[in-house]
N, C-alpha and C. Protein backbone atom coordinates (compact mmCIF):
# COMPACT_ATOMS: atom_id res chain seq x y z
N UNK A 1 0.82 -1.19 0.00
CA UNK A 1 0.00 0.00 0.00
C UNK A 1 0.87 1.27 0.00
N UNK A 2 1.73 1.47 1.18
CA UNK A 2 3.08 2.74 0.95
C UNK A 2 3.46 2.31 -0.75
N UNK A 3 3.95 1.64 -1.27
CA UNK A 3 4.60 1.56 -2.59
C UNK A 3 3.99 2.34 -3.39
N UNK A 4 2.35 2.02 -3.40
CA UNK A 4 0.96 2.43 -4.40
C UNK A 4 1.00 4.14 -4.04
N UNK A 5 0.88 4.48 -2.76
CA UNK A 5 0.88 5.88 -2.31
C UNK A 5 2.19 6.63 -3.13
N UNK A 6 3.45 5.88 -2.71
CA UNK A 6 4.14 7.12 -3.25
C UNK A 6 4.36 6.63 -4.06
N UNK A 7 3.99 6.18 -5.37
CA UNK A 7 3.89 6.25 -6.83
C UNK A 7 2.87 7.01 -7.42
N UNK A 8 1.43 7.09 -6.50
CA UNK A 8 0.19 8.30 -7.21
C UNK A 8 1.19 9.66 -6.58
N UNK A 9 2.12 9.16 -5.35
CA UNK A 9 2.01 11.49 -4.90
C UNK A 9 3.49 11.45 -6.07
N UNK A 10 4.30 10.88 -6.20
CA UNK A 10 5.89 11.16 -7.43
C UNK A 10 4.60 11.21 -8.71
N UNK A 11 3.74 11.08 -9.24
CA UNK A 11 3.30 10.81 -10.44
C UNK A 11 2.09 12.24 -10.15
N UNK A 12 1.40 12.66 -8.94
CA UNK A 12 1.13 14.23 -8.72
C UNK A 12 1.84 15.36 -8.60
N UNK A 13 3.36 14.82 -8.23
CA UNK A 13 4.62 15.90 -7.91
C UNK A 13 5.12 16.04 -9.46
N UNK A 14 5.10 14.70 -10.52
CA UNK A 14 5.43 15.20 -11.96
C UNK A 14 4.78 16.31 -12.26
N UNK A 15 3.10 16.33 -11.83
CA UNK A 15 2.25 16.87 -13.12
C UNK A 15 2.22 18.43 -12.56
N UNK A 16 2.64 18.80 -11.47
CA UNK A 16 2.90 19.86 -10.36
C UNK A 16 3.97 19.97 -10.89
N UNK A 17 5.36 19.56 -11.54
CA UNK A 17 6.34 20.01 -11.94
C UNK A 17 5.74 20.70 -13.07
N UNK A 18 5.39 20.07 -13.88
CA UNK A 18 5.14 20.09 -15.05
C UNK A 18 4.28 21.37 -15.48
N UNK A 19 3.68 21.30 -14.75
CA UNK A 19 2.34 22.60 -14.34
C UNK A 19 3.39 23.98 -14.47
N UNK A 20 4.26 23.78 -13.28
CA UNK A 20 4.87 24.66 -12.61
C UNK A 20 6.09 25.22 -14.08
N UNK A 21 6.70 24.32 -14.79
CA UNK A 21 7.70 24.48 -15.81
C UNK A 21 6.76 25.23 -16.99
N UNK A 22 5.65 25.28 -16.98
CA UNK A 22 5.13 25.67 -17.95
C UNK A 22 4.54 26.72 -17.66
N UNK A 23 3.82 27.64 -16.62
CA UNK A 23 3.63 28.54 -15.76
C UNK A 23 5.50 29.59 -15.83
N UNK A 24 6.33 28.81 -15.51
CA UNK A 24 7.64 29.70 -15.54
C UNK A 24 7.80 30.03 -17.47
N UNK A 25 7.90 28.95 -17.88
CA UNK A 25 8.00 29.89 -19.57
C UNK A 25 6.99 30.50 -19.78
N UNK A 26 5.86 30.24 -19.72
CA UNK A 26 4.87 31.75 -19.98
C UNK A 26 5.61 33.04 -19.27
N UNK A 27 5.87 33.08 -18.15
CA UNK A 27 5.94 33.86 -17.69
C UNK A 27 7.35 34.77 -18.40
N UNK A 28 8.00 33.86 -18.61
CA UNK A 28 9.47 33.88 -19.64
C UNK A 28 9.26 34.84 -20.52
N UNK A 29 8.20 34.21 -21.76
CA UNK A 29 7.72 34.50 -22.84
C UNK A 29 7.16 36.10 -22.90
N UNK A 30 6.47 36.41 -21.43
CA UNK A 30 5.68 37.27 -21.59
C UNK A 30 6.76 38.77 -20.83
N UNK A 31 7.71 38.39 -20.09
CA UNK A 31 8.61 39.15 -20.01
C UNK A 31 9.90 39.49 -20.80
N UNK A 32 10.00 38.60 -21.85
CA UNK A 32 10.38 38.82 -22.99
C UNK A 32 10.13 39.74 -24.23
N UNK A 33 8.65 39.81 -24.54
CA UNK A 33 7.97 40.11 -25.12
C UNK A 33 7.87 42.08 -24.34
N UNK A 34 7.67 41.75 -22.77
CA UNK A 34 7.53 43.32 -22.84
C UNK A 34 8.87 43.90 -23.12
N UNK A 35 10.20 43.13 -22.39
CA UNK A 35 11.40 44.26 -23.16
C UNK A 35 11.68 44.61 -24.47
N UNK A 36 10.81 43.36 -25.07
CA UNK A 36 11.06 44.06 -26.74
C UNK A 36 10.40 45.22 -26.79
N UNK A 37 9.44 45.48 -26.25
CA UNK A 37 8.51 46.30 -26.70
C UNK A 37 8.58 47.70 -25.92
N UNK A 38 9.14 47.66 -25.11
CA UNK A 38 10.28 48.40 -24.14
C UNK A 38 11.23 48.70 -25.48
N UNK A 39 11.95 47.97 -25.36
CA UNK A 39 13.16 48.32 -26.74
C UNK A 39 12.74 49.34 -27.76
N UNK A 40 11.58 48.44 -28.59
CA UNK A 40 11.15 49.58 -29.93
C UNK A 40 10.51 50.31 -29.48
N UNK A 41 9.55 50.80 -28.31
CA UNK A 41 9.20 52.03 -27.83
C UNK A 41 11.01 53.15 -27.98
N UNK A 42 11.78 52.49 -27.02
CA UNK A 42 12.99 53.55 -26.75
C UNK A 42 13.28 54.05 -27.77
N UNK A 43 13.46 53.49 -29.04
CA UNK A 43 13.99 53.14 -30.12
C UNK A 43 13.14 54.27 -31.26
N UNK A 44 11.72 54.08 -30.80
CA UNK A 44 10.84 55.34 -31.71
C UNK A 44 11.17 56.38 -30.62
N UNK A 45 11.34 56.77 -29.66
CA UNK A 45 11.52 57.61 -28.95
C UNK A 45 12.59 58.44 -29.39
N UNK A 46 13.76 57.60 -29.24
CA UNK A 46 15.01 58.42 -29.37
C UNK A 46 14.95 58.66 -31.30
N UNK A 47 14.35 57.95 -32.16
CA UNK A 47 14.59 58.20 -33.50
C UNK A 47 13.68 60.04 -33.45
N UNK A 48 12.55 60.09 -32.87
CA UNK A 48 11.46 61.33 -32.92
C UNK A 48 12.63 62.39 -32.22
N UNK A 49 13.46 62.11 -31.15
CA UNK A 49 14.11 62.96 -30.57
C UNK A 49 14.74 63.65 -31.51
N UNK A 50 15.80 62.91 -32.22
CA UNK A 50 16.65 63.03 -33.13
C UNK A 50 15.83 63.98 -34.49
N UNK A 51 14.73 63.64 -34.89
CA UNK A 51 13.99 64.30 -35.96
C UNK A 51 13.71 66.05 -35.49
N UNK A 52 13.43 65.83 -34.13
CA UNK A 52 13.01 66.95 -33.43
C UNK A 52 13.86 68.10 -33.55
N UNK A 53 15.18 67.10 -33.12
CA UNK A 53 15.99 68.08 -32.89
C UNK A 53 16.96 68.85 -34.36
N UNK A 54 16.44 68.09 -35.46
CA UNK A 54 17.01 68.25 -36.39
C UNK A 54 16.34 69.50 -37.14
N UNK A 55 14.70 69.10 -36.68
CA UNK A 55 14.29 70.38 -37.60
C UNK A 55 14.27 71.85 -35.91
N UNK A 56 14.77 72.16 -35.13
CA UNK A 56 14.66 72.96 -34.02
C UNK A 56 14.41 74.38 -34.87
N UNK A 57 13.28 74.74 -34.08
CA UNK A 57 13.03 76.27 -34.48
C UNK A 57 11.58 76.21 -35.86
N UNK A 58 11.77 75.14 -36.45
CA UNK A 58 11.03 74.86 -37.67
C UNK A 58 8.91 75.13 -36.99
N UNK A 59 8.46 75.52 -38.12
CA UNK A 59 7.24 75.40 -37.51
C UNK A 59 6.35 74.13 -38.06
N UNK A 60 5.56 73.79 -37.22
CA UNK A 60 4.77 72.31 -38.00
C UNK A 60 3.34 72.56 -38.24
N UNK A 61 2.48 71.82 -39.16
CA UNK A 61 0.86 71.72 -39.11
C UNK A 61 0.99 70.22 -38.54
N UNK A 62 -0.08 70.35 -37.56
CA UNK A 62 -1.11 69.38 -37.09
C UNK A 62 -2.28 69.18 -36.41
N UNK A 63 -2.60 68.03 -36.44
CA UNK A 63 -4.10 68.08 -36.06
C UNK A 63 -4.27 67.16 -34.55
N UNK A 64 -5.17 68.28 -33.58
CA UNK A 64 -5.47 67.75 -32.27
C UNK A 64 -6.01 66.46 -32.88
N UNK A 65 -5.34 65.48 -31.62
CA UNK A 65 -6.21 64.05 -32.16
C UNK A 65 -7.04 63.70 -31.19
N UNK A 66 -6.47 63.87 -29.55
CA UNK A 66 -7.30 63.94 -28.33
C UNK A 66 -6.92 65.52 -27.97
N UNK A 67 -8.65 65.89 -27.15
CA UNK A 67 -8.15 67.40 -26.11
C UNK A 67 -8.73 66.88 -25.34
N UNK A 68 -8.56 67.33 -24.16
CA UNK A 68 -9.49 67.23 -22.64
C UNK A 68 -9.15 68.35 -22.28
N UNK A 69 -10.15 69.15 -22.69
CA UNK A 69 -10.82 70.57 -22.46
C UNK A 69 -10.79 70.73 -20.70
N UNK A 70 -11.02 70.01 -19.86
CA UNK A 70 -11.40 70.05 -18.64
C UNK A 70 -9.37 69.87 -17.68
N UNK A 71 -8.56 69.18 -18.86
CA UNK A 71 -7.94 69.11 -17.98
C UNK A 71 -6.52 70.36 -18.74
N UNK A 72 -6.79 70.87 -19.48
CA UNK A 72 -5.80 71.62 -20.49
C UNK A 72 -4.78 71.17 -21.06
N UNK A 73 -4.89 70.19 -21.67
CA UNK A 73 -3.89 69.40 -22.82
C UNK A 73 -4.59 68.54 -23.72
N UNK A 74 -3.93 68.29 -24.60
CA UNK A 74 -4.53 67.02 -25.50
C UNK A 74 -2.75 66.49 -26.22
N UNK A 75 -3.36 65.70 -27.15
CA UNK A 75 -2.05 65.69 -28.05
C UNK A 75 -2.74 65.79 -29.77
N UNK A 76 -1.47 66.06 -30.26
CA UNK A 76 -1.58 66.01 -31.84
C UNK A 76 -1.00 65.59 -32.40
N UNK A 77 -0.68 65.34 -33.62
CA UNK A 77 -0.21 64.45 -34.20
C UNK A 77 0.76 65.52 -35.78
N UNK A 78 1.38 65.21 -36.35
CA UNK A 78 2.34 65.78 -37.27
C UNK A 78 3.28 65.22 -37.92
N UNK A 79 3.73 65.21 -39.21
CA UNK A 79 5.01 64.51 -39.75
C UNK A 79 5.77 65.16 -39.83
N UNK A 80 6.87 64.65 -40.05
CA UNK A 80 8.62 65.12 -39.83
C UNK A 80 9.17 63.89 -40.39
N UNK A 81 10.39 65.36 -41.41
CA UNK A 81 11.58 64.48 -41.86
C UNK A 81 12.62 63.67 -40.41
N UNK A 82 12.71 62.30 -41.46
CA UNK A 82 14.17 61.90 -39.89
C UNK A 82 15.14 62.36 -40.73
N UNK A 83 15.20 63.03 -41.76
CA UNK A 83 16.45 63.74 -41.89
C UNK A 83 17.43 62.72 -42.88
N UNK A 84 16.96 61.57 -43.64
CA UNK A 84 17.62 60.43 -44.22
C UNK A 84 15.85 60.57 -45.73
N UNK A 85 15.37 61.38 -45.85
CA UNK A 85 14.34 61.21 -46.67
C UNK A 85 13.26 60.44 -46.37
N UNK A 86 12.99 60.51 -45.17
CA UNK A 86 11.59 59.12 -44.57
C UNK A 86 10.82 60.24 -43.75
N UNK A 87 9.46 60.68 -43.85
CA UNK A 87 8.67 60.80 -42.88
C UNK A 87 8.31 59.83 -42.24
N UNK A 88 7.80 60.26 -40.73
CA UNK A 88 7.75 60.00 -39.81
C UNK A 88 6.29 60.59 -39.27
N UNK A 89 5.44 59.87 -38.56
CA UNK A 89 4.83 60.32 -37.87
C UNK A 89 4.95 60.31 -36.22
N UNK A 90 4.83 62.01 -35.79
CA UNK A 90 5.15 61.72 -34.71
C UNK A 90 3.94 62.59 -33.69
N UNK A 91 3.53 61.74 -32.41
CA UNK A 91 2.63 62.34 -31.10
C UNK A 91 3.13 63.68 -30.54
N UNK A 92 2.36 64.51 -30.64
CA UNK A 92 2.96 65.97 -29.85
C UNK A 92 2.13 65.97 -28.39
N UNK A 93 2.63 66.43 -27.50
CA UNK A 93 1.68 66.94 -26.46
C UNK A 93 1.85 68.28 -26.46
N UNK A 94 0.30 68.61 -26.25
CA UNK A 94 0.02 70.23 -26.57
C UNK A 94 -0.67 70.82 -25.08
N UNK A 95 -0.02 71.86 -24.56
CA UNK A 95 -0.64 71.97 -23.25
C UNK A 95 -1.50 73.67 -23.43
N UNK A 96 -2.43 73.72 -23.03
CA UNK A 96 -3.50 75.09 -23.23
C UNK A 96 -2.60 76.01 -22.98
N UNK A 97 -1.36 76.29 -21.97
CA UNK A 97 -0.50 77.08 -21.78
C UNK A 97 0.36 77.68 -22.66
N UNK A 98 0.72 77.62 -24.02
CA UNK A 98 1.21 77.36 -25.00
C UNK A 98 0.35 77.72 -26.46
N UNK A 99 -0.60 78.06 -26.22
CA UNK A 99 -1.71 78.53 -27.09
C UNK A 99 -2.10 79.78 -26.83
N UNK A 100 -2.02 80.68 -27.89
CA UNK A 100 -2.75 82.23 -27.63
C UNK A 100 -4.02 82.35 -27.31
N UNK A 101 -4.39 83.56 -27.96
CA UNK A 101 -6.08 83.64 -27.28
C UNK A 101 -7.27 82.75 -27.60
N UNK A 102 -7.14 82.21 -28.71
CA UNK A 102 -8.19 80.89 -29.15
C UNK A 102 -7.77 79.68 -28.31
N UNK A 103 -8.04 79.76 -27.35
CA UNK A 103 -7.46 78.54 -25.99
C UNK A 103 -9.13 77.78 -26.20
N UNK A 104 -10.17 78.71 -26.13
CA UNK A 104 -11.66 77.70 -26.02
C UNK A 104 -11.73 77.11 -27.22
N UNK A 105 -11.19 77.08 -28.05
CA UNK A 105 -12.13 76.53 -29.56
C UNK A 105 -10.75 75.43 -30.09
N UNK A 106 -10.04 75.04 -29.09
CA UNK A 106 -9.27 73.95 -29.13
C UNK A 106 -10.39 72.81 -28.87
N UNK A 107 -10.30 71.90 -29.77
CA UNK A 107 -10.83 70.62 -29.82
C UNK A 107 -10.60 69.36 -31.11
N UNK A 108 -11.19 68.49 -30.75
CA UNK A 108 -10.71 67.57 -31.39
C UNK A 108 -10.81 67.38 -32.75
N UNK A 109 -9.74 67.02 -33.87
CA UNK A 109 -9.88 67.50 -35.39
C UNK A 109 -9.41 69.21 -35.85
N UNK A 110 -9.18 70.01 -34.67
CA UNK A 110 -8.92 71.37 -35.24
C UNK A 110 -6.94 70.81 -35.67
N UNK A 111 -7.16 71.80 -36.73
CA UNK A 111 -5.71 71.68 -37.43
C UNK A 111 -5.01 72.95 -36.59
N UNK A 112 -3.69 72.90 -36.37
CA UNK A 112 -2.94 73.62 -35.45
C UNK A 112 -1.56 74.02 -36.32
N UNK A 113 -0.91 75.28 -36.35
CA UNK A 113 0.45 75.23 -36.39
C UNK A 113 1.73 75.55 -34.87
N UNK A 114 2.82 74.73 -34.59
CA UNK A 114 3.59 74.79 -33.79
C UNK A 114 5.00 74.70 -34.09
N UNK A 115 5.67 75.24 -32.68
CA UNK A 115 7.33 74.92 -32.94
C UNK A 115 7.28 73.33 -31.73
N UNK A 116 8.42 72.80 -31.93
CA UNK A 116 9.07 71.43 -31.26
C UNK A 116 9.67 71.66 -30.35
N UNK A 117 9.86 71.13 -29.53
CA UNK A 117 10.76 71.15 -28.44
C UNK A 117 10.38 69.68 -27.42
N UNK A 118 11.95 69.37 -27.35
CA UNK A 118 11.97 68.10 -26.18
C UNK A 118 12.42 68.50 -24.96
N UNK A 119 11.49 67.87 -24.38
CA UNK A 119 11.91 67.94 -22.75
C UNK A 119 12.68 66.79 -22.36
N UNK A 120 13.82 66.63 -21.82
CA UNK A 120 14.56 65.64 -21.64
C UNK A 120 13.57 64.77 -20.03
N UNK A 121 13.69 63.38 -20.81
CA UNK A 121 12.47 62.54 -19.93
C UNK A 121 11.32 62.16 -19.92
N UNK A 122 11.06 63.04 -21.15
CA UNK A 122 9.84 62.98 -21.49
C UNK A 122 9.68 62.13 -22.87
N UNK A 123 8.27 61.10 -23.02
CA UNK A 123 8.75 60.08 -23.69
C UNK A 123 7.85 60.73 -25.60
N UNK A 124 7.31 62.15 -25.59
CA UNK A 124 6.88 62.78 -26.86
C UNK A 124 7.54 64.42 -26.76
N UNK A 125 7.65 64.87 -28.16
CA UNK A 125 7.94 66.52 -28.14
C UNK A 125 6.37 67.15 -27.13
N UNK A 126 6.57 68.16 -27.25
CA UNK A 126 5.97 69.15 -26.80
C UNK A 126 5.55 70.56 -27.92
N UNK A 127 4.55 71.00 -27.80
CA UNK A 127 4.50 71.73 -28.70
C UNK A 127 4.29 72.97 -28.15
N UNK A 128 5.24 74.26 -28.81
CA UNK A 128 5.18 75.36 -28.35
C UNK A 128 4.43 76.39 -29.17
N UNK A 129 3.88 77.95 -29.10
CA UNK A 129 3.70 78.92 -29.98
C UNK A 129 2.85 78.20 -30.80
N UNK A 130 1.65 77.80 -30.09
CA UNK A 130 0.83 76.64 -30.47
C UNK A 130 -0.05 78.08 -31.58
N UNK A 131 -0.84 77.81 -32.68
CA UNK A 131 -1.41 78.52 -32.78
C UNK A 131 -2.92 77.54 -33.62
N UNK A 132 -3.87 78.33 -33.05
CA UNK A 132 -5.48 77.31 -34.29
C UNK A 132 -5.54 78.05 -35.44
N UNK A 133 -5.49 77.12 -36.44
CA UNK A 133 -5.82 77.23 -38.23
C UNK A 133 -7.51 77.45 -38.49
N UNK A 134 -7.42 78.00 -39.32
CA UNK A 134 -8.65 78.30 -39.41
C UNK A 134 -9.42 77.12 -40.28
């Protein structure tokens, strides 16, 4: 009877290994998967930096894509050379502070012109001398 016992609990301790080995590579897999994605985030980050900083001073058109009127920012959106002949699309954050007197009639779909600027740490440009297109 002991013999029979510990041959069902070694043959429950396999499937508990087994469980357990396969629970650790998911887990593998899926922390794998976020540093890549970690990686090509950094990777569009620092390429937009680089574009940013290439056109400095330049003015851009774009279009609010989100605003939240209630909280005074949104972002927009704009292309840029990387400076090798490839546009790029890149996320601006646009803060109400930064916008002249048409601050109320910011909303979503209005076309905008701005200058660039990076804030070091920050993971999009910023948009300055924001102005609304008519």
């Amino acid at each position: 009877k002991q013999w029979y016992q510990r041959r069902v609990r070694g043959a429950e301790l396999e499937k508990h290994a087994a469980e357990v080995k396969q629970r650790l590579e998911t887990h593998v897999k899926e922390a794998e998967q976020r540093m890549m994605e970690q990686e090509l985030k950094n990777e569009r980050i620092e390429a937009n930096k680089k574009a940013v900083e290439l056109h400095q001073g330049e003015k851009f058109v774009g279009c609010i894509t989100n605003w939240f009127a209630d909280k005074g920012y949104g972002f927009a959106v704009t292309s840029i050379s990387d400076g090798k002949g490839a546009e790029r699309s890149v996320d601006v954050f646009v803060h109400v502070s930064s916008v002249g007197y048409n601050r109320r009639i910011l909303k979503t779909g209005k076309k905008i012109s701005f200058k660039l600027e990076w804030e070091e740490g920050q993971p999009r440009p910023k948009a300055t001398s924001v102005q609304v297109l008519k």
